[in-house]
PDB file of N, CA and C in Angstrom:
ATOM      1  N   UNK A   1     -19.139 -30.586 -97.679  1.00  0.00           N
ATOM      2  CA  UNK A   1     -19.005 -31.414 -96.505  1.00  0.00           C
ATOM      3  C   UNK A   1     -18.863 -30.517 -95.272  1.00  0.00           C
ATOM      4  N   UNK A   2     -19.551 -30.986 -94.332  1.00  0.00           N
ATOM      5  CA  UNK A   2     -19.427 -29.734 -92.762  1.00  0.00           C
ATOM      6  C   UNK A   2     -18.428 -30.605 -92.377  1.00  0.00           C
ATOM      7  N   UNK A   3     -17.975 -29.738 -91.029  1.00  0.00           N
ATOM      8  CA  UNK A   3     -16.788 -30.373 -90.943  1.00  0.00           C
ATOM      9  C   UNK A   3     -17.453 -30.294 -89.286  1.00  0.00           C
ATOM     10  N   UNK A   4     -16.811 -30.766 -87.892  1.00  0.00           N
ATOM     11  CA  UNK A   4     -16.988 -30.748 -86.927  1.00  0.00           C
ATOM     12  C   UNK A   4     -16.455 -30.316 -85.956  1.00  0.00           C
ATOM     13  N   UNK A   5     -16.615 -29.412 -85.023  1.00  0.00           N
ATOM     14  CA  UNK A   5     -15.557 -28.613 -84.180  1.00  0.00           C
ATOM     15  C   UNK A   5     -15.590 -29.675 -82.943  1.00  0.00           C
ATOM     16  N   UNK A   6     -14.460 -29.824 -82.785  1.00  0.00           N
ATOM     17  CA  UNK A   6     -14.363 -30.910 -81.461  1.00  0.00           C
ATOM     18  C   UNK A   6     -12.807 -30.135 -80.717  1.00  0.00           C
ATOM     19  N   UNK A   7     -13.566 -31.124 -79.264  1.00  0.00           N
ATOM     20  CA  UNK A   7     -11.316 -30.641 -78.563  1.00  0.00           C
ATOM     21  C   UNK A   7     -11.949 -29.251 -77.897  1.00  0.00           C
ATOM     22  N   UNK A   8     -10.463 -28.493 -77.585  1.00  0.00           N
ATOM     23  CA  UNK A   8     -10.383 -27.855 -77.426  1.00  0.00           C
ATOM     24  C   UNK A   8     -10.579 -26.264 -78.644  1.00  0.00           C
ATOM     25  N   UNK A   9     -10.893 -26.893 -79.846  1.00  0.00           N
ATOM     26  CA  UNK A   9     -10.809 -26.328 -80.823  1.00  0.00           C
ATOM     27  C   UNK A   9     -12.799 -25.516 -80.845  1.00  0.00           C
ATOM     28  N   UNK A  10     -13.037 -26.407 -80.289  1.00  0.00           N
ATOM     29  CA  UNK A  10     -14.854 -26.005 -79.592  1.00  0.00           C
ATOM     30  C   UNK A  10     -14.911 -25.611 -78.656  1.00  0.00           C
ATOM     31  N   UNK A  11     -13.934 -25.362 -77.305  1.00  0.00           N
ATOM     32  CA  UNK A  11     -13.927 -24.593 -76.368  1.00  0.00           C
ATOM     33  C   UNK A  11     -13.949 -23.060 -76.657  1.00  0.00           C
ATOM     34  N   UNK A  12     -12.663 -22.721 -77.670  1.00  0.00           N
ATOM     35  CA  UNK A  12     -12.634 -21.389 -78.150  1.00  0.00           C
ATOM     36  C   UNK A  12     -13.386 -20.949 -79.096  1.00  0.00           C
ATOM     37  N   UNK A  13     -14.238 -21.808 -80.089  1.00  0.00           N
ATOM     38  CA  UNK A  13     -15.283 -20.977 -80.356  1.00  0.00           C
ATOM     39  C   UNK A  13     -16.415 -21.208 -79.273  1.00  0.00           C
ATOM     40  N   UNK A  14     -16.854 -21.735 -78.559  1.00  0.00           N
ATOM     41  CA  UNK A  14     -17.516 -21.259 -77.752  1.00  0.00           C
ATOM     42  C   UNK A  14     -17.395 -20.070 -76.859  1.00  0.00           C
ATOM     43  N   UNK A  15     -16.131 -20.168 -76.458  1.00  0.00           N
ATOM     44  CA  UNK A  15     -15.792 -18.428 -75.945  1.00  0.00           C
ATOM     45  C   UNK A  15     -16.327 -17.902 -76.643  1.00  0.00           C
ATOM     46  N   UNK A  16     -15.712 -17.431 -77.912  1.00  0.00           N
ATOM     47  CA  UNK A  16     -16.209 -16.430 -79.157  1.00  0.00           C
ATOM     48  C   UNK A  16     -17.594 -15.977 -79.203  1.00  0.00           C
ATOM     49  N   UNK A  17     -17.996 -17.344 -78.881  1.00  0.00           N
ATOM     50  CA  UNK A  17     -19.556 -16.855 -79.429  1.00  0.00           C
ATOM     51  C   UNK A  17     -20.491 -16.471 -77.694  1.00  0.00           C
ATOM     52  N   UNK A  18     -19.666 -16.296 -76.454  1.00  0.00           N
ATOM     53  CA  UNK A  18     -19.974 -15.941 -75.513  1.00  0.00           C
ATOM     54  C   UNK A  18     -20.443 -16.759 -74.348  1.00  0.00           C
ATOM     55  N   UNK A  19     -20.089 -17.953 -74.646  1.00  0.00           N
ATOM     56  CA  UNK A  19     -19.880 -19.041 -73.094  1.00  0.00           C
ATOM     57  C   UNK A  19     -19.179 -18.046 -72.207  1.00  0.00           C
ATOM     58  N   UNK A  20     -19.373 -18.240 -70.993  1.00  0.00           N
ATOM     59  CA  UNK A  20     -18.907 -17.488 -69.833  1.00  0.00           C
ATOM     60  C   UNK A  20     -17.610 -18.949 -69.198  1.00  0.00           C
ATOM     61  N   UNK A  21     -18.875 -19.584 -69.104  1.00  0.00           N
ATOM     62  CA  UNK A  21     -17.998 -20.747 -68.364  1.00  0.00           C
ATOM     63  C   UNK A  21     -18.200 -22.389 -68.525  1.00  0.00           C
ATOM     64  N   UNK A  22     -17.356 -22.701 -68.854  1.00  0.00           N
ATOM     65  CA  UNK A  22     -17.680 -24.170 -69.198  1.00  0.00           C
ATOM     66  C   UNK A  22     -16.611 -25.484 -69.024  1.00  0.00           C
ATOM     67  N   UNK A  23     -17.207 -26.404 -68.077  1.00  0.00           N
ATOM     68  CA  UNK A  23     -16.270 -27.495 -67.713  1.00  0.00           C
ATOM     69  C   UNK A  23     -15.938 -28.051 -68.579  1.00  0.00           C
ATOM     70  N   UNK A  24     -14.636 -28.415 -68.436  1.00  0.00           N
ATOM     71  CA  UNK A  24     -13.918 -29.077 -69.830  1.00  0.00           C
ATOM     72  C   UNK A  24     -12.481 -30.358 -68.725  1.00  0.00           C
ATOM     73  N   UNK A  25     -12.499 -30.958 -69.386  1.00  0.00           N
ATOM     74  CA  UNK A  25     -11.738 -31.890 -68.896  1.00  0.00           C
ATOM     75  C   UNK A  25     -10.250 -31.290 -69.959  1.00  0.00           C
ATOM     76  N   UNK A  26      -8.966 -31.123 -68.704  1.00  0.00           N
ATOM     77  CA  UNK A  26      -8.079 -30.312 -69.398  1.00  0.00           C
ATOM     78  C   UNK A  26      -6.378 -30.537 -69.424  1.00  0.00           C
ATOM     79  N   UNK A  27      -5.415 -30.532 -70.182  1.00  0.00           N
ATOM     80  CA  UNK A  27      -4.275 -31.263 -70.128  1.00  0.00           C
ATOM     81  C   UNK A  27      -3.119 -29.719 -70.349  1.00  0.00           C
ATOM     82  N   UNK A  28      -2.195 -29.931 -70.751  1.00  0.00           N
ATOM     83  CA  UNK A  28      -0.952 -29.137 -71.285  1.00  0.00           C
ATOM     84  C   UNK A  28      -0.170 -30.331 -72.309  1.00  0.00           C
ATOM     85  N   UNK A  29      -0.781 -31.383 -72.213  1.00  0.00           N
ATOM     86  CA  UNK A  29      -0.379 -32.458 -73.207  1.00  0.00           C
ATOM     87  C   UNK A  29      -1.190 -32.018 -74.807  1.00  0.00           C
ATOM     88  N   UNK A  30      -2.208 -32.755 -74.743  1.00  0.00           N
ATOM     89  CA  UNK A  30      -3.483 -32.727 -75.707  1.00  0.00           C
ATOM     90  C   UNK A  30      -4.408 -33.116 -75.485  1.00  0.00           C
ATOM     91  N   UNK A  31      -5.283 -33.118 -76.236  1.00  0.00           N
ATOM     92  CA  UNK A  31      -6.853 -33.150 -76.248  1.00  0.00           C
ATOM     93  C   UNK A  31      -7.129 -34.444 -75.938  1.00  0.00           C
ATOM     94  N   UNK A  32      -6.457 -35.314 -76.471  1.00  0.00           N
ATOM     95  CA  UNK A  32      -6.421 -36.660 -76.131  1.00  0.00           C
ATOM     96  C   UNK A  32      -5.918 -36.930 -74.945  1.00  0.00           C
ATOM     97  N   UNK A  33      -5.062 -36.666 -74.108  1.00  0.00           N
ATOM     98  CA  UNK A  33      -4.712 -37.021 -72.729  1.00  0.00           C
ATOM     99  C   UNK A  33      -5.382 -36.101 -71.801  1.00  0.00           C
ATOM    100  N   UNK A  34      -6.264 -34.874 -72.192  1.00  0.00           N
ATOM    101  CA  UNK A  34      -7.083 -34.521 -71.192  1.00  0.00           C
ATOM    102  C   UNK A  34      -8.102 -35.350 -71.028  1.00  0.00           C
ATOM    103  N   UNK A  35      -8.593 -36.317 -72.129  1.00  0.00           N
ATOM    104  CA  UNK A  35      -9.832 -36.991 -71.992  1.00  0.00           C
ATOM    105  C   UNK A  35      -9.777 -37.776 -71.147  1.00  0.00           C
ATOM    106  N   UNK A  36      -8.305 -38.616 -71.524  1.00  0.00           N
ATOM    107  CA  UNK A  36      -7.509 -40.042 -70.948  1.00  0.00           C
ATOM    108  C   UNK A  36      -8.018 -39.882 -69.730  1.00  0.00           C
ATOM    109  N   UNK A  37      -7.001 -38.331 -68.928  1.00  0.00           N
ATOM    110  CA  UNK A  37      -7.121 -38.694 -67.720  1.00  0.00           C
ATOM    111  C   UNK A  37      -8.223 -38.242 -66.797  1.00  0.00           C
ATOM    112  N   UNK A  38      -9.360 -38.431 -67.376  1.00  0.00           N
ATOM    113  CA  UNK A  38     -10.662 -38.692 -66.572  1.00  0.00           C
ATOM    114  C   UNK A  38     -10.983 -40.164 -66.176  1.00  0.00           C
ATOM    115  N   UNK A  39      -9.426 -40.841 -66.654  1.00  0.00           N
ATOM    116  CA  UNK A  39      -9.713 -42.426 -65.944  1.00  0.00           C
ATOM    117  C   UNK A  39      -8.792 -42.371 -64.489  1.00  0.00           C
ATOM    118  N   UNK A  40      -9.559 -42.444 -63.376  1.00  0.00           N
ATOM    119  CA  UNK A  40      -8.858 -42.396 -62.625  1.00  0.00           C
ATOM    120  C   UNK A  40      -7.977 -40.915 -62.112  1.00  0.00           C
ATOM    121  N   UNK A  41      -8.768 -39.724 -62.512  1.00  0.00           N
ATOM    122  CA  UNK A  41      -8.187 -38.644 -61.916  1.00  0.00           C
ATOM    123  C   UNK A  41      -9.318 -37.763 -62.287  1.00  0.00           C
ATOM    124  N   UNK A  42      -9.256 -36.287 -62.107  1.00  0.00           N
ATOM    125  CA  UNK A  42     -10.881 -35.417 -61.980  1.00  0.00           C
ATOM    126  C   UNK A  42      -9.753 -34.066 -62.500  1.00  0.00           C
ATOM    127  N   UNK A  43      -8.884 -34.074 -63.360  1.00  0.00           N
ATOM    128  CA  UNK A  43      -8.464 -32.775 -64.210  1.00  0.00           C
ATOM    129  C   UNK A  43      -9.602 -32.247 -64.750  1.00  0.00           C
ATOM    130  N   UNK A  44     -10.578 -31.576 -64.343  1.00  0.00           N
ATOM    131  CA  UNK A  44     -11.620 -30.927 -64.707  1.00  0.00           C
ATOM    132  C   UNK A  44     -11.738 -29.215 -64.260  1.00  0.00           C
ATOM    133  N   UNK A  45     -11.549 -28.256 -64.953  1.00  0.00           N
ATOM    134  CA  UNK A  45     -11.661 -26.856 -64.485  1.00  0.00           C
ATOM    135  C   UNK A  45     -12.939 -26.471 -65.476  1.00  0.00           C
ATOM    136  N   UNK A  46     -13.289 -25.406 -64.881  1.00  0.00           N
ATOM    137  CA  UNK A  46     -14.452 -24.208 -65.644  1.00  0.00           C
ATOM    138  C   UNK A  46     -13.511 -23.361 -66.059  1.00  0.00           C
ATOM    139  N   UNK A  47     -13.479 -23.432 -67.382  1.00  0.00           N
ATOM    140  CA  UNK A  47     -12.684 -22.501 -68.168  1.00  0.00           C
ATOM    141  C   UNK A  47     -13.399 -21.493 -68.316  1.00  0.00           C
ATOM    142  N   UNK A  48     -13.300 -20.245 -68.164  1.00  0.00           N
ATOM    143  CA  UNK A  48     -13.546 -19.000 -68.814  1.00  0.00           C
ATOM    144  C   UNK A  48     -13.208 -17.800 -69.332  1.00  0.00           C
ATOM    145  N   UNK A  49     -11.722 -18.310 -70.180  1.00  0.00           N
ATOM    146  CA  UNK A  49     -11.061 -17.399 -71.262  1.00  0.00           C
ATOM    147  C   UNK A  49      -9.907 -18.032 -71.998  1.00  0.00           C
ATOM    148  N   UNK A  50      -9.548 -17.433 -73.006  1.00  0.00           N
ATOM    149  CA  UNK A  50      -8.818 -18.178 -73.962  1.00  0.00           C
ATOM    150  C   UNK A  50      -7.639 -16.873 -74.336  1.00  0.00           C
ATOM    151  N   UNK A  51      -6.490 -16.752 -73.682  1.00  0.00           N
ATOM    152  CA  UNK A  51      -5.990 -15.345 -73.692  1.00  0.00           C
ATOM    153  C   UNK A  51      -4.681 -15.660 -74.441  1.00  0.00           C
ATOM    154  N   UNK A  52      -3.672 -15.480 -75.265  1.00  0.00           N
ATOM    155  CA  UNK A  52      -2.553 -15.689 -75.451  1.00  0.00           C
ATOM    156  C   UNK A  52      -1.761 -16.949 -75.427  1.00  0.00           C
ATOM    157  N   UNK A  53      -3.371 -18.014 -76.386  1.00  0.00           N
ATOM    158  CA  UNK A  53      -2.822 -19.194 -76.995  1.00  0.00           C
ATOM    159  C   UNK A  53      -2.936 -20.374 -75.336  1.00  0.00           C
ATOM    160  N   UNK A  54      -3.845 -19.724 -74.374  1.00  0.00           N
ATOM    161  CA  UNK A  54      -3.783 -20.647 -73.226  1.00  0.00           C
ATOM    162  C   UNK A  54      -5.200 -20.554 -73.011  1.00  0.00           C
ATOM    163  N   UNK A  55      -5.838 -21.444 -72.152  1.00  0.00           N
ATOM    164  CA  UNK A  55      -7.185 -21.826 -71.365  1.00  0.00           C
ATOM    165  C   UNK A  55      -7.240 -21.333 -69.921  1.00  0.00           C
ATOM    166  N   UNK A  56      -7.779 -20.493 -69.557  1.00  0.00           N
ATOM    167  CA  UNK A  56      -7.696 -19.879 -67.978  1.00  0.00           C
ATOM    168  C   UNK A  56      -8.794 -20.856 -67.430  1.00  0.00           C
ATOM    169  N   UNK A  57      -8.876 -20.919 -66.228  1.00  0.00           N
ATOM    170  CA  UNK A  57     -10.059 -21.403 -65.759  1.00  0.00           C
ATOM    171  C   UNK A  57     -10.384 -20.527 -64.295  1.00  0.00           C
ATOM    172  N   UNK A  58     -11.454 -20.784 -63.697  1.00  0.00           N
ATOM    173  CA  UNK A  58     -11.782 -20.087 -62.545  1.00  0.00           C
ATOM    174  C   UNK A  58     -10.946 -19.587 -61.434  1.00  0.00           C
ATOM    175  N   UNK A  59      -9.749 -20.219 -61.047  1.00  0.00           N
ATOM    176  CA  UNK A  59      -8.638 -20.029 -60.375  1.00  0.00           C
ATOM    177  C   UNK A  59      -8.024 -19.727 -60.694  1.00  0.00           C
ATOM    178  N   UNK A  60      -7.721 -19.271 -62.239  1.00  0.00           N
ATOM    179  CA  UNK A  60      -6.498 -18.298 -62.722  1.00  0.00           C
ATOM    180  C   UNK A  60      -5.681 -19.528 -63.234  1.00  0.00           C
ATOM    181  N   UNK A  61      -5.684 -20.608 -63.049  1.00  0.00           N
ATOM    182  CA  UNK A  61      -4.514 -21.488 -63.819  1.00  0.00           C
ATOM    183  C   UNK A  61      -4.427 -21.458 -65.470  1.00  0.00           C
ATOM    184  N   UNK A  62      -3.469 -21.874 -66.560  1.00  0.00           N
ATOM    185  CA  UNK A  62      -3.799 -21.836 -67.386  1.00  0.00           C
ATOM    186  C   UNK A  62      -3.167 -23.214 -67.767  1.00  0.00           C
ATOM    187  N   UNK A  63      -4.236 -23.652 -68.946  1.00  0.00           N
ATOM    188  CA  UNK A  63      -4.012 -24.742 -69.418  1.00  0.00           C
ATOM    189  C   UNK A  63      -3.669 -24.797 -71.092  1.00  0.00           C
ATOM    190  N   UNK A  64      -3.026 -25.735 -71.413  1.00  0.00           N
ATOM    191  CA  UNK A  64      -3.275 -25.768 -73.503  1.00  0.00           C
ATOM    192  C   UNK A  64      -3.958 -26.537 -73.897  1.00  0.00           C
ATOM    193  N   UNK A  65      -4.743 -27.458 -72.850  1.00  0.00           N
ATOM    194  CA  UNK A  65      -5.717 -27.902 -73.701  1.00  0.00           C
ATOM    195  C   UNK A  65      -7.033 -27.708 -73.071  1.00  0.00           C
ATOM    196  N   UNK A  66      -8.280 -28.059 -73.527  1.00  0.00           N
ATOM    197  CA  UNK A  66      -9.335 -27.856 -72.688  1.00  0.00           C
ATOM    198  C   UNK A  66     -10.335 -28.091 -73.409  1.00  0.00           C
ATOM    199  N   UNK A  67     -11.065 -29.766 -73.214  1.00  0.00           N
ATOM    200  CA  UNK A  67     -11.901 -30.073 -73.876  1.00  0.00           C
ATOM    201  C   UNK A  67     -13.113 -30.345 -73.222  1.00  0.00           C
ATOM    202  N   UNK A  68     -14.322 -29.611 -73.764  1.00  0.00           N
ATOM    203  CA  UNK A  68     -15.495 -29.727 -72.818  1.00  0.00           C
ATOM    204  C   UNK A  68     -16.296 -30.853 -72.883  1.00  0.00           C
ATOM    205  N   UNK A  69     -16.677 -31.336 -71.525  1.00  0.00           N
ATOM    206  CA  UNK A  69     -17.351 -31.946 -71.084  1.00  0.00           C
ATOM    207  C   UNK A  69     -18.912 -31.766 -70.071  1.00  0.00           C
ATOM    208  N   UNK A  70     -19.704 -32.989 -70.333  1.00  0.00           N
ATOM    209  CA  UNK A  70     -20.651 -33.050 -69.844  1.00  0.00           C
ATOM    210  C   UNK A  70     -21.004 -33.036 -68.242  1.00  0.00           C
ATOM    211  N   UNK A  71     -21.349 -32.851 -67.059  1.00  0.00           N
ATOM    212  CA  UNK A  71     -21.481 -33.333 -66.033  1.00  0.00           C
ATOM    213  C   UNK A  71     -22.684 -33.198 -65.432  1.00  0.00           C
ATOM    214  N   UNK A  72     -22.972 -34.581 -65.124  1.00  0.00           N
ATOM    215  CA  UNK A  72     -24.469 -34.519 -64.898  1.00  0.00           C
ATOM    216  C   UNK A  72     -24.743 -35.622 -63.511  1.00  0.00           C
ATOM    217  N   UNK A  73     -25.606 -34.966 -62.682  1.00  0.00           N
ATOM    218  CA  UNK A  73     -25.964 -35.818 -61.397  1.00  0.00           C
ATOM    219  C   UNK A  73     -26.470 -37.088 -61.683  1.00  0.00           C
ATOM    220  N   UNK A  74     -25.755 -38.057 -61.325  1.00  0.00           N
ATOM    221  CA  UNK A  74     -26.546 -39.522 -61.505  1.00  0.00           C
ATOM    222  C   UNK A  74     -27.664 -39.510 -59.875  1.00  0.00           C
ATOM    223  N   UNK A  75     -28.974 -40.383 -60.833  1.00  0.00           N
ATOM    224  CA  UNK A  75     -29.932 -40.962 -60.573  1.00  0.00           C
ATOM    225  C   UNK A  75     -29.945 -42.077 -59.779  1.00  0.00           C
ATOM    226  N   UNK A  76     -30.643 -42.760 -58.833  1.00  0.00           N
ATOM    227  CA  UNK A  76     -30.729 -44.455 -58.703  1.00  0.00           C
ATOM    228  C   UNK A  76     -31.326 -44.861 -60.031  1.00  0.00           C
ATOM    229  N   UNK A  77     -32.051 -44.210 -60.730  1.00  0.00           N
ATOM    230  CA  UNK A  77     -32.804 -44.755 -62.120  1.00  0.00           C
ATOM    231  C   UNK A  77     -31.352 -45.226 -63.558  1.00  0.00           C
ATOM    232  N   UNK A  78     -30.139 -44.819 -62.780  1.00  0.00           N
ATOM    233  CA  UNK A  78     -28.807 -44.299 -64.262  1.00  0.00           C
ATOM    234  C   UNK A  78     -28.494 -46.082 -63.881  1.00  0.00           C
ATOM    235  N   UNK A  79     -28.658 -46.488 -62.708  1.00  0.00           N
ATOM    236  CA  UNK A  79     -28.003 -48.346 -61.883  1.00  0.00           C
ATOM    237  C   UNK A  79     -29.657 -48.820 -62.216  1.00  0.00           C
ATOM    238  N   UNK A  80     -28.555 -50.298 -62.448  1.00  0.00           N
ATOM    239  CA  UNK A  80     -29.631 -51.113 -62.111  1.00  0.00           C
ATOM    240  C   UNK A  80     -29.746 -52.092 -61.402  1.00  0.00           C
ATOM    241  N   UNK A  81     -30.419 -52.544 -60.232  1.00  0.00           N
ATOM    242  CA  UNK A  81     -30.003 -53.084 -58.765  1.00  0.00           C
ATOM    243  C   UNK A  81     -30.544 -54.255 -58.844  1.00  0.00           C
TER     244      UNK A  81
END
């Protein structure tokens, strides 16, 4: 059975395997309340390192959780009017 890397648990192997930088929607709670609070708030950093059990992101903050996400420019074609 494969198993599936999700969470923040796919952020750090993506480091590993040499992501530089990658947006992740991100908490100090869990993986689950970093997702949450993309309702109504934009906790979103570009993480790019995983140093001593924490998530750095571009500004030097560090986070414990950090689960990546998609972000993509909407269209008038994404509505439908």
């Amino acid at each position: 059975m494969d198993t599936v890397t999700v969470g923040s648990e796919l952020t750090r192997s993506m480091l590993e395997e040499g992501y530089q930088s990658i947006w992740c929607a991100v908490s100090d709670e869990s993986d689950e309340n970093a997702i949450e609070d993309q309702v109504g708030n934009d906790f979103t950093s570009r993480i790019v390192a995983f140093e001593d059990g924490q998530f750095y992101c571009t500004g030097g903050m560090p986070w414990k959780y950090a689960v990546p996400i998609e972000i993509v420019a909407l269209t008038r074609y994404d509505f439908s009017f």
